[in-house]
ModelCIF file with pLDDT and N, C-alpha, C, O atoms, coordinates in Angstrom:
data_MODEL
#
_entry.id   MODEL 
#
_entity.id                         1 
_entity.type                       polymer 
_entity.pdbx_number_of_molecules   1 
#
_entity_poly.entity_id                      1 
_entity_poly.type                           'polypeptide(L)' 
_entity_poly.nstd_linkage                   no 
_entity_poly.nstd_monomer                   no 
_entity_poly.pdbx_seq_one_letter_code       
;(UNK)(UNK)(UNK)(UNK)(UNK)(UNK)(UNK)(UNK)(UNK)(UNK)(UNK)(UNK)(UNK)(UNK)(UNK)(UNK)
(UNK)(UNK)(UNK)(UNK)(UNK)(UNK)(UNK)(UNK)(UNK)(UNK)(UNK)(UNK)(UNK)(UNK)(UNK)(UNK)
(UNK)(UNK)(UNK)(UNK)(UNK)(UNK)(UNK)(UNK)
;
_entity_poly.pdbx_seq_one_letter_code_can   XXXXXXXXXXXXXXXXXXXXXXXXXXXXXXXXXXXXXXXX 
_entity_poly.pdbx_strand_id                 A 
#
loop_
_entity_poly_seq.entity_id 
_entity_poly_seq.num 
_entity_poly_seq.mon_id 
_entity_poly_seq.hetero 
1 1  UNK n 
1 2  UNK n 
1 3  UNK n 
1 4  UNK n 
1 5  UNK n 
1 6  UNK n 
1 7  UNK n 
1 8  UNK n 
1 9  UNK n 
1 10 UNK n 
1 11 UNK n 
1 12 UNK n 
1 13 UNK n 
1 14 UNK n 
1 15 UNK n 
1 16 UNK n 
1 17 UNK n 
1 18 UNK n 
1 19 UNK n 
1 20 UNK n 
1 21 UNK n 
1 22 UNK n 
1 23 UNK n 
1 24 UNK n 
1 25 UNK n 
1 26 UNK n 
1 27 UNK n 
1 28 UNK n 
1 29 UNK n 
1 30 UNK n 
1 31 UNK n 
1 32 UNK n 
1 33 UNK n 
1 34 UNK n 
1 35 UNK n 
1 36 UNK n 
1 37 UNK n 
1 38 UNK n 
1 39 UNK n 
1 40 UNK n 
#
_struct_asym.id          A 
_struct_asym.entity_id   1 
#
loop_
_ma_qa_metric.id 
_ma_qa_metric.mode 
_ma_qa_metric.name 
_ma_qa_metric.software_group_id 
_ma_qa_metric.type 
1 global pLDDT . pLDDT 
2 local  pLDDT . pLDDT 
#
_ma_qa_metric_global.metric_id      1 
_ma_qa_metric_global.metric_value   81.62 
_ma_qa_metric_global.model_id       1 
_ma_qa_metric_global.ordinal_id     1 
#
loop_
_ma_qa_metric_local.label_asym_id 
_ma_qa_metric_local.label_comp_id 
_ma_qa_metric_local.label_seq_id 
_ma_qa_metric_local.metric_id 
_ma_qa_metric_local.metric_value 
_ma_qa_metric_local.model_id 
_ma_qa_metric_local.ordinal_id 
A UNK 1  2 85.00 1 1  
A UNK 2  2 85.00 1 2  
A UNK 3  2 87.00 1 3  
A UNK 4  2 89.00 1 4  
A UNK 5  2 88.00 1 5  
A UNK 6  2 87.00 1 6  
A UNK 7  2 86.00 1 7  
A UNK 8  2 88.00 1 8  
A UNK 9  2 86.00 1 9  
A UNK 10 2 84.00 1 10 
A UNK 11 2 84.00 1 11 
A UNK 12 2 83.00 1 12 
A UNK 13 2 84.00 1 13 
A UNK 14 2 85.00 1 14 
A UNK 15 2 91.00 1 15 
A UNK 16 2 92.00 1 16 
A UNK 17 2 93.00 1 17 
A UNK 18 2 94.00 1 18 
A UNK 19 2 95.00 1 19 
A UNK 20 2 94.00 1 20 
A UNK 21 2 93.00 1 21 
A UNK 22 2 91.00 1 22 
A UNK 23 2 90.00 1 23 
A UNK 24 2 88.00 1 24 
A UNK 25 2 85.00 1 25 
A UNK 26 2 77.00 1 26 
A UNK 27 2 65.00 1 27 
A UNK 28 2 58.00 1 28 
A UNK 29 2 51.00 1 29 
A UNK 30 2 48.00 1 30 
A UNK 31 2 51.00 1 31 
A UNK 32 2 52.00 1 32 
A UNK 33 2 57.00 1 33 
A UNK 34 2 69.00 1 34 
A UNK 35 2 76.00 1 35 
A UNK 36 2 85.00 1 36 
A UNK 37 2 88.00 1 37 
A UNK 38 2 92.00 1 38 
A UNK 39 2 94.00 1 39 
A UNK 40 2 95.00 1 40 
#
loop_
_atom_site.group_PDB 
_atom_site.id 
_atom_site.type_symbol 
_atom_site.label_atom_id 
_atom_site.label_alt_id 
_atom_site.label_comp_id 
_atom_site.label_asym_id 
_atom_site.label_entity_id 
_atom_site.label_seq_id 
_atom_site.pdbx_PDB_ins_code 
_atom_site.Cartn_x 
_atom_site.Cartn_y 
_atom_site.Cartn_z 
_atom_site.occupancy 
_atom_site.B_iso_or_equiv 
_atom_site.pdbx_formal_charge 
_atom_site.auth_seq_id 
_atom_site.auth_comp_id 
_atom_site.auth_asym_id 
_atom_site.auth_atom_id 
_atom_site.pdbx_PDB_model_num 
ATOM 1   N N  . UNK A 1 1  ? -13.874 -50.616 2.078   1.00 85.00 ? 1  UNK A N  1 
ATOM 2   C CA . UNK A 1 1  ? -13.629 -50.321 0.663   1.00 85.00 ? 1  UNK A CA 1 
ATOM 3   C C  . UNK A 1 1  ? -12.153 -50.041 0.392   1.00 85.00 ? 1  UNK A C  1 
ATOM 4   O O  . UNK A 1 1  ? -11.595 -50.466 -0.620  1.00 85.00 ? 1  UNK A O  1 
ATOM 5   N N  . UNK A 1 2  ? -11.493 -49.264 1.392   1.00 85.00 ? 2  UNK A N  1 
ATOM 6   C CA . UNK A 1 2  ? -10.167 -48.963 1.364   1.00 85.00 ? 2  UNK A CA 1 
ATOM 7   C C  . UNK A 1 2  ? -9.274  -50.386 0.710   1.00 85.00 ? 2  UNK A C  1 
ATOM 8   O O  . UNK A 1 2  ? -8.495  -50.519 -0.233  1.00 85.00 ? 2  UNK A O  1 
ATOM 9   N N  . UNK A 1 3  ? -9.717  -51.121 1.520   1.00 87.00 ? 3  UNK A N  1 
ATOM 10  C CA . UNK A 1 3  ? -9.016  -53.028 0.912   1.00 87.00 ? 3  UNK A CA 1 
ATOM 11  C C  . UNK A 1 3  ? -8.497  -53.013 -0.027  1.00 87.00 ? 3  UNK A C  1 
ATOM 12  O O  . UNK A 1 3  ? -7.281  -53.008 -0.218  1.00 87.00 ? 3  UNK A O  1 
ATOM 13  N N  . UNK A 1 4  ? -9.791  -52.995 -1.167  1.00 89.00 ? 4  UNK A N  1 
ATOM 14  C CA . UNK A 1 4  ? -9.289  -52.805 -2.534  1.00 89.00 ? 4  UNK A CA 1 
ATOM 15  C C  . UNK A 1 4  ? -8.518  -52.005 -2.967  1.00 89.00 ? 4  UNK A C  1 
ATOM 16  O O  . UNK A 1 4  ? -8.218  -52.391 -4.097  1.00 89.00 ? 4  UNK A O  1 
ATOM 17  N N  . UNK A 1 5  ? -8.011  -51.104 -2.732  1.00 88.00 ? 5  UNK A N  1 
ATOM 18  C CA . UNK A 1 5  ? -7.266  -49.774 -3.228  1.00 88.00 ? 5  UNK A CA 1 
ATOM 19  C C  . UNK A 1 5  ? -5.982  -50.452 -3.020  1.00 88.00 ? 5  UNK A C  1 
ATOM 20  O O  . UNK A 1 5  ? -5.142  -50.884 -3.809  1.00 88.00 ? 5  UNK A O  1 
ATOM 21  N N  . UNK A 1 6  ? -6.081  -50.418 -1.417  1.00 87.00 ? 6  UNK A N  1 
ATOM 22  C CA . UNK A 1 6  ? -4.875  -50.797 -0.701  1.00 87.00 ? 6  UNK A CA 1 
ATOM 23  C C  . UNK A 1 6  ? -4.150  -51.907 -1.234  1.00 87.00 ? 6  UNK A C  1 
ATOM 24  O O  . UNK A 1 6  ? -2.945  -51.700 -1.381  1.00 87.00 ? 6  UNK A O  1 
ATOM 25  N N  . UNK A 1 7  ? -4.794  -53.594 -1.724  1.00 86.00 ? 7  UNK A N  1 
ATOM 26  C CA . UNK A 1 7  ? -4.582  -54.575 -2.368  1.00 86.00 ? 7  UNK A CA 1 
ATOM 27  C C  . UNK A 1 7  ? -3.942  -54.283 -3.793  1.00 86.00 ? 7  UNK A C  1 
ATOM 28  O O  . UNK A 1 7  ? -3.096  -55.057 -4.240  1.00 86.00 ? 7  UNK A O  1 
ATOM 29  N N  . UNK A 1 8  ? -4.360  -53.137 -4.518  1.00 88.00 ? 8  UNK A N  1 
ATOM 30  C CA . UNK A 1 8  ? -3.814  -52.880 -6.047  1.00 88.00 ? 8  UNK A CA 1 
ATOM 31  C C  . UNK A 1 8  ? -2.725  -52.205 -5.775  1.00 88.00 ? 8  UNK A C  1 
ATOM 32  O O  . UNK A 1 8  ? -1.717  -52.580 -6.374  1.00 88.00 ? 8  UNK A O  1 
ATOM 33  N N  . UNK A 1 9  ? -2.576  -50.937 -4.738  1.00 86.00 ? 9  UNK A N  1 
ATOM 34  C CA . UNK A 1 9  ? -1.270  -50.557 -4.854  1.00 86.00 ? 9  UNK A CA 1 
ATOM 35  C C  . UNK A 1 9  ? -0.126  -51.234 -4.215  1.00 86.00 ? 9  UNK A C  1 
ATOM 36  O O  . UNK A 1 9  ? 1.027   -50.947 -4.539  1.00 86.00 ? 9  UNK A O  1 
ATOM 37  N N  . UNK A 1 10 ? -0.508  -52.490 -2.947  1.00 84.00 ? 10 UNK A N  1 
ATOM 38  C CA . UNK A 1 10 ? 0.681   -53.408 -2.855  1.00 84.00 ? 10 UNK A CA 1 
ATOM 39  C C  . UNK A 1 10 ? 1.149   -54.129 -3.780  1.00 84.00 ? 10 UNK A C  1 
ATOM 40  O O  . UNK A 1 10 ? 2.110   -54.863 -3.550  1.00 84.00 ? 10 UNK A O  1 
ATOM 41  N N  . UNK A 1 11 ? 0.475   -54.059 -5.202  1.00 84.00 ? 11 UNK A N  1 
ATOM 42  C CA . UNK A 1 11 ? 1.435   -55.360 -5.706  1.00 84.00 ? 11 UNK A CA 1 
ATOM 43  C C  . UNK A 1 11 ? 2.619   -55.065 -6.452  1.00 84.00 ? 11 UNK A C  1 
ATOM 44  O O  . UNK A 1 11 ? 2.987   -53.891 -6.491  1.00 84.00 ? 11 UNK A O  1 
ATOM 45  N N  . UNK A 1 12 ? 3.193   -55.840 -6.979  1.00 83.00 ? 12 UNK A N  1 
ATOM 46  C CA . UNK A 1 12 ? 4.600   -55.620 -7.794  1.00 83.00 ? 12 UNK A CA 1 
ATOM 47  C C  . UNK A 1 12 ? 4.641   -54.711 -8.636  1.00 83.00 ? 12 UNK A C  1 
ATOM 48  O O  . UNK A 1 12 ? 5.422   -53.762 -8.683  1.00 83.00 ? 12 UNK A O  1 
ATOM 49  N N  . UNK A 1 13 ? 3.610   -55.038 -9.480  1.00 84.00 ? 13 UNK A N  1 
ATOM 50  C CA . UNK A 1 13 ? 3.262   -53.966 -10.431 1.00 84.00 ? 13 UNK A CA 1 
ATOM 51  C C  . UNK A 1 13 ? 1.778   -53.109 -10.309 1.00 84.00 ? 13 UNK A C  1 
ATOM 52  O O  . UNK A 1 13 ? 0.622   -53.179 -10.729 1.00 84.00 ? 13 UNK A O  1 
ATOM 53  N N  . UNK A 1 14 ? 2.867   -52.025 -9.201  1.00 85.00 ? 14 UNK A N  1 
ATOM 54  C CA . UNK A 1 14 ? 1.740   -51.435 -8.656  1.00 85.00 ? 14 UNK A CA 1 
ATOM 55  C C  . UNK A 1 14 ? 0.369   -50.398 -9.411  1.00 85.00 ? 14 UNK A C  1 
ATOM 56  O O  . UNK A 1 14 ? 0.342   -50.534 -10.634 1.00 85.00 ? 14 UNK A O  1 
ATOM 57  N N  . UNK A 1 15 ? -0.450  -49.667 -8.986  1.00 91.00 ? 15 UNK A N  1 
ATOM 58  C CA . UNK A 1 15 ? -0.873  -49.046 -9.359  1.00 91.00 ? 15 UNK A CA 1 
ATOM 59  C C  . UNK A 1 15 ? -0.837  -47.836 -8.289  1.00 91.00 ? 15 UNK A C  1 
ATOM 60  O O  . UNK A 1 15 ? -0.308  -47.957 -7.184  1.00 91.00 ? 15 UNK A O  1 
ATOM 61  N N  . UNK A 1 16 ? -1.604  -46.383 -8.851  1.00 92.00 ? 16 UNK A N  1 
ATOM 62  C CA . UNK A 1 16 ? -1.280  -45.069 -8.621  1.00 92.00 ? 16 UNK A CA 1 
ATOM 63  C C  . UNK A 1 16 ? -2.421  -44.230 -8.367  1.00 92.00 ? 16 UNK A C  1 
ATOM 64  O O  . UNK A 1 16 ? -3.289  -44.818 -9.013  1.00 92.00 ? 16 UNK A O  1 
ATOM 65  N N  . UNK A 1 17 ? -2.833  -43.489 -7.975  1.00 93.00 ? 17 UNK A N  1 
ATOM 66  C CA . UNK A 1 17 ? -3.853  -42.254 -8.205  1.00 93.00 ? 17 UNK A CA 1 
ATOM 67  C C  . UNK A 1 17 ? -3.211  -41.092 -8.574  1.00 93.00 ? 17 UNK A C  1 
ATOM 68  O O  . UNK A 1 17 ? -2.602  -40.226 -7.946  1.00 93.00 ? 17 UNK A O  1 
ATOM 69  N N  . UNK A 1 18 ? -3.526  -41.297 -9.919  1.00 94.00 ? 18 UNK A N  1 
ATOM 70  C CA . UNK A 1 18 ? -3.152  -39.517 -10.532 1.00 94.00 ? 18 UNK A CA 1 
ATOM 71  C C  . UNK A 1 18 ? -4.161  -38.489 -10.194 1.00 94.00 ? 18 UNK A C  1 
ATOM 72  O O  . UNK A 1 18 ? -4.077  -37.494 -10.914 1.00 94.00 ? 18 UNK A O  1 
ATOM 73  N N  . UNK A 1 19 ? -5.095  -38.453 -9.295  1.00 95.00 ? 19 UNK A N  1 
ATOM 74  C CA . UNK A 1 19 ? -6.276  -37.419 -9.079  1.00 95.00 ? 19 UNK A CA 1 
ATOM 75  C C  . UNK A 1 19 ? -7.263  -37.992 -8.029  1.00 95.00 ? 19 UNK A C  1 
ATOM 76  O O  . UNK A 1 19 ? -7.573  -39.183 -8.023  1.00 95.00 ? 19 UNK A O  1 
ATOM 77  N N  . UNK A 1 20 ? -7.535  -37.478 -7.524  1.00 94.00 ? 20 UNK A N  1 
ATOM 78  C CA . UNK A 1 20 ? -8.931  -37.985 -5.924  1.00 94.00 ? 20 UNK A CA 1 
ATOM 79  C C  . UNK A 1 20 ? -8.848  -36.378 -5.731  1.00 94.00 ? 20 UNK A C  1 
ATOM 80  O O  . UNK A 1 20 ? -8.062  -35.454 -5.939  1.00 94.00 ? 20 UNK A O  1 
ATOM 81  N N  . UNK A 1 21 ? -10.395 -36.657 -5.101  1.00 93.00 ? 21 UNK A N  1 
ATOM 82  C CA . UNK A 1 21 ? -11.271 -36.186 -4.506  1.00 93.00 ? 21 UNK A CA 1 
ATOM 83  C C  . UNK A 1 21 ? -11.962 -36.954 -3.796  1.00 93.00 ? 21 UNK A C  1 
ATOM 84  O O  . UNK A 1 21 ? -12.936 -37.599 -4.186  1.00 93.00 ? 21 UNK A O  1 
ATOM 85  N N  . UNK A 1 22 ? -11.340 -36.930 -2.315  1.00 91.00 ? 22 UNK A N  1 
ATOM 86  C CA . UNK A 1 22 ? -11.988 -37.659 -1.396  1.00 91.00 ? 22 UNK A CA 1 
ATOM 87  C C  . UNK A 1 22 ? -13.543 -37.655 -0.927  1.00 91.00 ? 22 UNK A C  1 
ATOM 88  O O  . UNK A 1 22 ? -14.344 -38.535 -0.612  1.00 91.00 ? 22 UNK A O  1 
ATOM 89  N N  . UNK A 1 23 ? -13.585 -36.179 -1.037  1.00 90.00 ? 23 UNK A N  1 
ATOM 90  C CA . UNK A 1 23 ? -15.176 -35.962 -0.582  1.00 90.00 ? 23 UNK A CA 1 
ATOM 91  C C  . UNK A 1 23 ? -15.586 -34.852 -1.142  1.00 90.00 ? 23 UNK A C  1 
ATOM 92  O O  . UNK A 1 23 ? -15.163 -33.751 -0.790  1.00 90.00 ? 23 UNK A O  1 
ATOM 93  N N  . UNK A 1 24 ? -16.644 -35.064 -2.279  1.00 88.00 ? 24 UNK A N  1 
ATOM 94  C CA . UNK A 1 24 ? -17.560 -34.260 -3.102  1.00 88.00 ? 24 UNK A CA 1 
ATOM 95  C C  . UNK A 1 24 ? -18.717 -33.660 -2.743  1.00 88.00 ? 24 UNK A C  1 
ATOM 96  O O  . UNK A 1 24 ? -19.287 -34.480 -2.024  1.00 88.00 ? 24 UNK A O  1 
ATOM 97  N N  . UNK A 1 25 ? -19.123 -33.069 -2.801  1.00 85.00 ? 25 UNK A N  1 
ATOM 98  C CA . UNK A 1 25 ? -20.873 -33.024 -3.076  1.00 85.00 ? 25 UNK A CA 1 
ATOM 99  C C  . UNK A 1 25 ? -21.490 -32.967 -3.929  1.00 85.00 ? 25 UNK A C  1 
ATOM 100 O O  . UNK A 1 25 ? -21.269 -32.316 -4.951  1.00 85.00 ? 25 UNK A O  1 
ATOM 101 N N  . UNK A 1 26 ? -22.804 -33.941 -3.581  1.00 77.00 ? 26 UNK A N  1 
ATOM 102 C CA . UNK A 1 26 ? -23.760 -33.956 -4.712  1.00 77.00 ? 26 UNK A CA 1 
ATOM 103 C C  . UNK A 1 26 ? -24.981 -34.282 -3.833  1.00 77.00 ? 26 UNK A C  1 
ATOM 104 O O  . UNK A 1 26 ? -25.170 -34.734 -2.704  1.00 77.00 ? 26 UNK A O  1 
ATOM 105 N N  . UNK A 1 27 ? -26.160 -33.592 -5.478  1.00 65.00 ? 27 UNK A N  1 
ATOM 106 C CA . UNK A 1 27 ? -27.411 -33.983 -4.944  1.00 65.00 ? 27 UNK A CA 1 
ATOM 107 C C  . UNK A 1 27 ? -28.139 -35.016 -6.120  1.00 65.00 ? 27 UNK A C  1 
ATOM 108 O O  . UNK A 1 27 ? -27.661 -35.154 -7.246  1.00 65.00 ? 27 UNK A O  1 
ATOM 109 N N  . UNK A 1 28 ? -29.217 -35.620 -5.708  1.00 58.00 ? 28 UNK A N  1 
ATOM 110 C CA . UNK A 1 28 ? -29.865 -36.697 -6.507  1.00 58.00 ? 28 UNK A CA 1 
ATOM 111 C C  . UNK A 1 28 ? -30.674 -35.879 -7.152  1.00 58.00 ? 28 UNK A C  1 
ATOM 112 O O  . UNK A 1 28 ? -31.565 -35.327 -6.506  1.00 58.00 ? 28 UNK A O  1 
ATOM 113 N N  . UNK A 1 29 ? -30.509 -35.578 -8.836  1.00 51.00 ? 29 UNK A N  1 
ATOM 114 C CA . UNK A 1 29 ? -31.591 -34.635 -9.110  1.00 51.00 ? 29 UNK A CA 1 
ATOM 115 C C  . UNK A 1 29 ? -33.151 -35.572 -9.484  1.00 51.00 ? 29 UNK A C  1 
ATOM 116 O O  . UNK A 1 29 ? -34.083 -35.071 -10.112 1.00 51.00 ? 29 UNK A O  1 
ATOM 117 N N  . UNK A 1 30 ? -33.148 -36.527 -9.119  1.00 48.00 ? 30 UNK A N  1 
ATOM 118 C CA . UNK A 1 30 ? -34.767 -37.063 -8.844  1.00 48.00 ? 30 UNK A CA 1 
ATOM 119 C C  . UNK A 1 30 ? -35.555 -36.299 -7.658  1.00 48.00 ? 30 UNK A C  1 
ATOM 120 O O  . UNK A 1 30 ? -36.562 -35.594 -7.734  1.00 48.00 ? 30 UNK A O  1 
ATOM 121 N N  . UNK A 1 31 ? -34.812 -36.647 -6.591  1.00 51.00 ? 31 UNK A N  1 
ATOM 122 C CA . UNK A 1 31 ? -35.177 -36.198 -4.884  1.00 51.00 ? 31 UNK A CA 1 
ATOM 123 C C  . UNK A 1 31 ? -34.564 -35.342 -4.309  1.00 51.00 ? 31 UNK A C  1 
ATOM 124 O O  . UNK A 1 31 ? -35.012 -35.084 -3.192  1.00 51.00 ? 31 UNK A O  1 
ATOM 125 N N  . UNK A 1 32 ? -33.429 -34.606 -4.721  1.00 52.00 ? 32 UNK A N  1 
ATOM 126 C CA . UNK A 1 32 ? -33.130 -33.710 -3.806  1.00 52.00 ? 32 UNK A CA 1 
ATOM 127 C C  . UNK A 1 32 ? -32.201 -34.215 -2.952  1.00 52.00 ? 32 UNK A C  1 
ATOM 128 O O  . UNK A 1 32 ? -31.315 -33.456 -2.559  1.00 52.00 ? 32 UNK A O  1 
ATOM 129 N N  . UNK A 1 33 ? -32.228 -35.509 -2.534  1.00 57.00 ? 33 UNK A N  1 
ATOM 130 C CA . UNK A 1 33 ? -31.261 -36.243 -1.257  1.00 57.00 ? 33 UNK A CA 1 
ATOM 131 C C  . UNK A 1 33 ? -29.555 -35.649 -1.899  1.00 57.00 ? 33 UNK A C  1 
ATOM 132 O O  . UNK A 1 33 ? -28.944 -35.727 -2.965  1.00 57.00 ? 33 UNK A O  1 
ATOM 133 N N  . UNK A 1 34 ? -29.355 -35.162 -0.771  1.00 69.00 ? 34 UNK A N  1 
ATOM 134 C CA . UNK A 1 34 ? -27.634 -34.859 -0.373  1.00 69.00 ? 34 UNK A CA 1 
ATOM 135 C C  . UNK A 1 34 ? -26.845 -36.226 -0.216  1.00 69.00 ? 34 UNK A C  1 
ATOM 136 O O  . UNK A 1 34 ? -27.206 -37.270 0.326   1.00 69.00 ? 34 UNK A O  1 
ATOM 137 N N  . UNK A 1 35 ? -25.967 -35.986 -0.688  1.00 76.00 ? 35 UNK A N  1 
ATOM 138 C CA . UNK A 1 35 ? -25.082 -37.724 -1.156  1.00 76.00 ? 35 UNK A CA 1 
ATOM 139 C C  . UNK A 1 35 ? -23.890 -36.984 -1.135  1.00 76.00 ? 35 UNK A C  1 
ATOM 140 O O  . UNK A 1 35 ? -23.850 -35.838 -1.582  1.00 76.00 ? 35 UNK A O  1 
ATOM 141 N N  . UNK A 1 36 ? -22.470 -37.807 -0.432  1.00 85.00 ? 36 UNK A N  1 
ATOM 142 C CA . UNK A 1 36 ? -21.087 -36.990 -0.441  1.00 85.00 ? 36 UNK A CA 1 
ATOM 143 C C  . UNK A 1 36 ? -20.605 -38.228 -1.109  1.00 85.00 ? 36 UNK A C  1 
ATOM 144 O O  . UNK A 1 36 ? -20.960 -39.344 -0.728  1.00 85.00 ? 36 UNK A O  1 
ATOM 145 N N  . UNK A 1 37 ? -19.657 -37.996 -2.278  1.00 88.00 ? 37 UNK A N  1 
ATOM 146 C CA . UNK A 1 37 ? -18.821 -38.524 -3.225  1.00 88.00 ? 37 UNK A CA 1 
ATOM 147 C C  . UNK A 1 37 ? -17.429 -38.629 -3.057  1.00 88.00 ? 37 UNK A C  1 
ATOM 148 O O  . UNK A 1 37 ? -16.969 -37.932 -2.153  1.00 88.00 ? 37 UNK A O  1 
ATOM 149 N N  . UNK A 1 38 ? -16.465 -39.477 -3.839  1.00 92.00 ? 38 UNK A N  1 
ATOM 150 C CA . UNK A 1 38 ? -15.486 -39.646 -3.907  1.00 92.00 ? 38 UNK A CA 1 
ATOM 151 C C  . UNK A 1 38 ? -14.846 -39.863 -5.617  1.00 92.00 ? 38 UNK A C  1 
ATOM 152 O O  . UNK A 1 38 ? -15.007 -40.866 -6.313  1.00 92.00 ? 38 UNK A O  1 
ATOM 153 N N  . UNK A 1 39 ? -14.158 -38.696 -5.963  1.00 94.00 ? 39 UNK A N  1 
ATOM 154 C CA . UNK A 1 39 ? -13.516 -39.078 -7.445  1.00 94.00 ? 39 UNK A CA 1 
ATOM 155 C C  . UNK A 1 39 ? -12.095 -39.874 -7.117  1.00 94.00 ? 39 UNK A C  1 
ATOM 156 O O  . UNK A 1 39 ? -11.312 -39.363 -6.317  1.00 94.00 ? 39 UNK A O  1 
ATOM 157 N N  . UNK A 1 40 ? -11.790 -41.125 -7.750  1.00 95.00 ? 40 UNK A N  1 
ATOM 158 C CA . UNK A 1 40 ? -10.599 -41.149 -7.933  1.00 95.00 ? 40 UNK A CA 1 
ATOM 159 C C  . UNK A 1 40 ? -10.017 -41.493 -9.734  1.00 95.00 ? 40 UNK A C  1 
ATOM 160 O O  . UNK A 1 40 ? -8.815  -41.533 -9.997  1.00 95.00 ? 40 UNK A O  1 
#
């Protein structure tokens, strides 16, 4: 997945992350299942 990131900020007219959160937590409120997130 990194690829893509990596591919937008090499180009000329690059791009940036003004904010991430690499690793979140969350739960599925259907089931309960634990799921770790990423904001960027």
């Amino acid at each position: 997945n990194r690829r893509v990131i990596a591919q937008q900020m090499a180009q000329k007219a690059p791009l940036s992350l003004a904010f991430a959160i690499p690793d979140h937590p969350w739960v599925d409120t259907a089931d309960g299942a634990a799921v770790r997130i990423a904001m960027t």
